[in-house]
Protein backbone atom coordinates (compact mmCIF):
# COMPACT_ATOMS: atom_id res chain seq x y z
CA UNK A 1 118.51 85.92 101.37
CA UNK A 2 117.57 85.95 97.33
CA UNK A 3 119.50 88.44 95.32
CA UNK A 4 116.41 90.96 94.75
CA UNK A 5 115.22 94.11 96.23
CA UNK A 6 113.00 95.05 98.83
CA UNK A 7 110.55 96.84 100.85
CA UNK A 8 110.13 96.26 104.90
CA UNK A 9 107.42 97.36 106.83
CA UNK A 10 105.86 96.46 110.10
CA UNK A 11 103.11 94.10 110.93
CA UNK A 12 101.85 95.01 114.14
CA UNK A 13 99.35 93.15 114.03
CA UNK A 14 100.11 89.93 115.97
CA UNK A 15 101.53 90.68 119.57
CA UNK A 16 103.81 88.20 120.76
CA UNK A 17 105.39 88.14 124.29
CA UNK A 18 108.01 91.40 123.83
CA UNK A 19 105.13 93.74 122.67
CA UNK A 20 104.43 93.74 118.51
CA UNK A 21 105.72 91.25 116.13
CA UNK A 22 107.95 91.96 113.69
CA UNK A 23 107.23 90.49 110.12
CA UNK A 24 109.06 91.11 106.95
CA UNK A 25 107.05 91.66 103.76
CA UNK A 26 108.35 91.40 100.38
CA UNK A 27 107.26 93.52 97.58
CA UNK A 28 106.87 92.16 94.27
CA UNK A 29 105.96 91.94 90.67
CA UNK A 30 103.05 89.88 89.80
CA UNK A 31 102.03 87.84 86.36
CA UNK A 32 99.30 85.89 86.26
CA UNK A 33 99.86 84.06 82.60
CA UNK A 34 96.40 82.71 80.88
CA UNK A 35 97.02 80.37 77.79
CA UNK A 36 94.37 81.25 75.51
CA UNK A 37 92.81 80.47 72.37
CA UNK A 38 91.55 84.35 71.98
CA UNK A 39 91.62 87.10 74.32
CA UNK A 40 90.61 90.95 73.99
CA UNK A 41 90.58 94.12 75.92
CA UNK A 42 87.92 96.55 75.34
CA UNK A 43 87.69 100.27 76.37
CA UNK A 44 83.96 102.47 76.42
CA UNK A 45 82.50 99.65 73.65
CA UNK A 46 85.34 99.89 71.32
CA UNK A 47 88.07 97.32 71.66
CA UNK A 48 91.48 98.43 72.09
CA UNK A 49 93.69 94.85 71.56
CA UNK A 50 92.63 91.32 70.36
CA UNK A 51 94.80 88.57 69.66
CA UNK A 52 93.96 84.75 68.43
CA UNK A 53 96.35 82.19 69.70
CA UNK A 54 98.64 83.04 72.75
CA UNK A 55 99.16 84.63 76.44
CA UNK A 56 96.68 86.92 78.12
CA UNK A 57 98.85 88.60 81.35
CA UNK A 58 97.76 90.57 83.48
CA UNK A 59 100.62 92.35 85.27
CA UNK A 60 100.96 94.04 88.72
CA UNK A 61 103.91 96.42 89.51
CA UNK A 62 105.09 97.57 92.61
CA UNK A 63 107.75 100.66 93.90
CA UNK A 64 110.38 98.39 94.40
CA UNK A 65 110.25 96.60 90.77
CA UNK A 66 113.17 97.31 89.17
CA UNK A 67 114.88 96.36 85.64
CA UNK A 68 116.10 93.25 87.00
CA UNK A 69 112.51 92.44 87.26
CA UNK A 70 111.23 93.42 84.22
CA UNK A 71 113.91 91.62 81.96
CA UNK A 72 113.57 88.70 84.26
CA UNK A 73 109.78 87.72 83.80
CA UNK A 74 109.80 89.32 80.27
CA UNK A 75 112.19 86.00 79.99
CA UNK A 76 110.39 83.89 81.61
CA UNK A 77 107.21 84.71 80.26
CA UNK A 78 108.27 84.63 76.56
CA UNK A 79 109.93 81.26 77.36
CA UNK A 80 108.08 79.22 79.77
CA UNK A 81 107.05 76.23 77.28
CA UNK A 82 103.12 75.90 78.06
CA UNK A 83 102.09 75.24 74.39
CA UNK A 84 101.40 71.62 72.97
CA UNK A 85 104.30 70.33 71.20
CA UNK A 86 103.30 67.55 68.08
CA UNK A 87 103.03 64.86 70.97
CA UNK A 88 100.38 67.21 73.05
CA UNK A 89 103.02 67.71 75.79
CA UNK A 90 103.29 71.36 77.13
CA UNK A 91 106.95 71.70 75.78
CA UNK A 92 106.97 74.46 73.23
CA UNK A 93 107.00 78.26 74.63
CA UNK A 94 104.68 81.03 72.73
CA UNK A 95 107.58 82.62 70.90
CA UNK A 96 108.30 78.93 69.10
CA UNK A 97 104.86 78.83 68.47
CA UNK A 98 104.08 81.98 66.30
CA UNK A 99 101.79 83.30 69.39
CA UNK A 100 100.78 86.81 70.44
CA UNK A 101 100.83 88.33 74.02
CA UNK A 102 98.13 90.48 75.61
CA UNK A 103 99.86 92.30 78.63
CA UNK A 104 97.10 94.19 80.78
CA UNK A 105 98.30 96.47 83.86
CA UNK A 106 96.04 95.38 87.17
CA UNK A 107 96.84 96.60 90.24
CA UNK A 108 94.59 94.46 92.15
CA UNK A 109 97.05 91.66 92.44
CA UNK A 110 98.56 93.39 94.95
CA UNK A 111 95.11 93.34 97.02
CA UNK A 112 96.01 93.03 100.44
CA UNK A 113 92.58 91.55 102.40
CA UNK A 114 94.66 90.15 105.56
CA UNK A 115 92.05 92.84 107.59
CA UNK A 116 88.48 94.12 107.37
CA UNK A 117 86.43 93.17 103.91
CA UNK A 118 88.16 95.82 101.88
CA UNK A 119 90.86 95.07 100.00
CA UNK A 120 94.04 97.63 100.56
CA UNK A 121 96.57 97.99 97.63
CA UNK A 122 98.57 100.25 99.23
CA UNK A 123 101.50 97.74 98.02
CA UNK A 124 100.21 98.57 94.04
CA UNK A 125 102.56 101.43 92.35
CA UNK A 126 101.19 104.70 91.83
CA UNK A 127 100.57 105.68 88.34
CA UNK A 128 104.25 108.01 88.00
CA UNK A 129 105.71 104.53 89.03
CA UNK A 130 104.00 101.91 87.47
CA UNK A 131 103.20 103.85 83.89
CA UNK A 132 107.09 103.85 83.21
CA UNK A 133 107.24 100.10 84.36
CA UNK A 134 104.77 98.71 82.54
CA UNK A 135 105.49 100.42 79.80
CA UNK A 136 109.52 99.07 80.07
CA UNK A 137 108.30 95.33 80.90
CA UNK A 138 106.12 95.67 77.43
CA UNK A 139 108.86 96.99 75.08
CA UNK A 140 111.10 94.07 76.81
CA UNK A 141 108.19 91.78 75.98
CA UNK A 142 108.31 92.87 72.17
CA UNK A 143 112.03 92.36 72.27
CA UNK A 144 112.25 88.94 73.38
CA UNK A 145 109.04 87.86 71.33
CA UNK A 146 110.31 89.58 68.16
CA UNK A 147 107.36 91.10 67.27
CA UNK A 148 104.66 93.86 69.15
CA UNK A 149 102.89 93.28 72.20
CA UNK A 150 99.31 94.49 72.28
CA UNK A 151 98.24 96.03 75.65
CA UNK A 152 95.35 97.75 77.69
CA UNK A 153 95.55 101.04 78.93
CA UNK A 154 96.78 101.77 81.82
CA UNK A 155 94.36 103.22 84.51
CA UNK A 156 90.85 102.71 82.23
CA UNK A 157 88.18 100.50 82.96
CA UNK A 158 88.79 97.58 80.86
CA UNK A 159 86.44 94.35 79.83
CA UNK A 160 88.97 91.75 79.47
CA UNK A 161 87.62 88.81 77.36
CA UNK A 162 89.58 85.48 77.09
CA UNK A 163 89.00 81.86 75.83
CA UNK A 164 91.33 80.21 78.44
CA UNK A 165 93.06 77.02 76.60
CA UNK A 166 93.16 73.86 78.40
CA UNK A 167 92.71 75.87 81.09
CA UNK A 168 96.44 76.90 81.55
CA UNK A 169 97.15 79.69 84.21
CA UNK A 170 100.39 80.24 86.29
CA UNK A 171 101.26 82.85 88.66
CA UNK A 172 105.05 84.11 88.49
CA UNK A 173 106.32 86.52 91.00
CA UNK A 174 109.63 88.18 90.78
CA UNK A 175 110.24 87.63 95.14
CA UNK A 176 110.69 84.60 94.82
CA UNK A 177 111.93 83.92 91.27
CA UNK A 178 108.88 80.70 91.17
C-alpha cells in the first residue's frame, strides 16, 4: 500500500452476494496546474491577484492532507518542467523560467457526483481545516519558487480569468503520487 495517509469509509452502494460491498476510498489533495500566458482572480469587481507568464492552480484540500502533502506537490508543482526550453520542448520548470504562480483554493474538486445530479463534497475540508492548509501549501510554494505566491481568497466568490498556454493542464493528486 503507498506510504500516505488515509480516510476509509463505506460504499454501500453496490450489493454483492454477502450483503453490501465494501470499497475503500482514498482522500486526497488535488492540483489542477494551467500553464498560462496571464491569469487573474477578481473579488466584487476589484481584482485581488494577476500575474503575466506562469501557473494558474487551483487547489483542493481535504482532512486527511497532511505536511507530507503539502511539501510534496509544492515540489512537484514548482518543478514539473512544462515550459518551452530554446528548442520548444516542455523541459524547463516555472521556477527556471522567471514565472509567477496563481494558487486559488476550490473545493469543488472534490465533487463527488457518483449519485443523484448534485454534486456532494462532503470529502472537501471545512474552512478550520483547509484555511491552515492552504495557507501552509502557499508559504511552501513561495519557498521553493523564491519569491511570493499571489492567491485568491479563501471562501469568496471569485472570477478566475486565464489565457491557458498551449493549452497545458495536468492534474496531480497526492493518493497516488501521479
Amino acid at each position: 500500500m503507498a506510504n500516505y495517509r488515509q480516510n476509509i469509509f463505506l460504499d454501500d452502494s453496490r450489493p454483492d452476494n454477502s450483503g453490501w460491498y465494501r470499497s475503500l476510498v482514498y482522500f486526497t489533495m488535488i492540483a489542477v496546474i494551467q500553464r498560462v500566458s496571464s491569469a487573474s482572480v477578481e473579488i466584487e469587481k476589484q481584482v485581488k491577484s494577476s500575474i503575466g507568464k506562469g501557473l494558474l492552480v487551483l487547489v483542493g484540500i481535504e482532512d486527511a492532507d497532511g505536511p507530507e502533502d503539502i511539501e510534496w506537490l509544492a515540489g512537484k508543482l514548482v518543478n514539473l518542467r512544462i515550459f518551452n526550453d530554446a528548442e520548444g520542448v516542455m523541459n524547463v520548470s516555472v521556477k527556471d523560467d522567471g514565472g509567477d504562480i496563481i494558487v486559488v483554493s476550490q473545493f469543488t474538486l472534490h465533487a463527488s457526483t457518483k449519485k443523484g445530479n448534485r454534486p456532494s463534497y462532503i470529502k472537501a475540508s471545512k474552512p478550520e481545516i483547509a484555511i491552515p492548509l492552504y495557507e501552509k501549501f502557499v508559504k511552501a510554494v513561495e519557498a521553493l519558487l523564491e519569491k511570493p505566491v499571489q492567491t485568491g481568497e479563501f471562501g469568496a466568490d471569485m472570477k478566475v480569468s486565464l489565457l491557458n498556454d498551449g493549452p497545458v493542464t495536468i492534474v496531480i493528486d497526492t493518493k497516488d503520487r501521479k
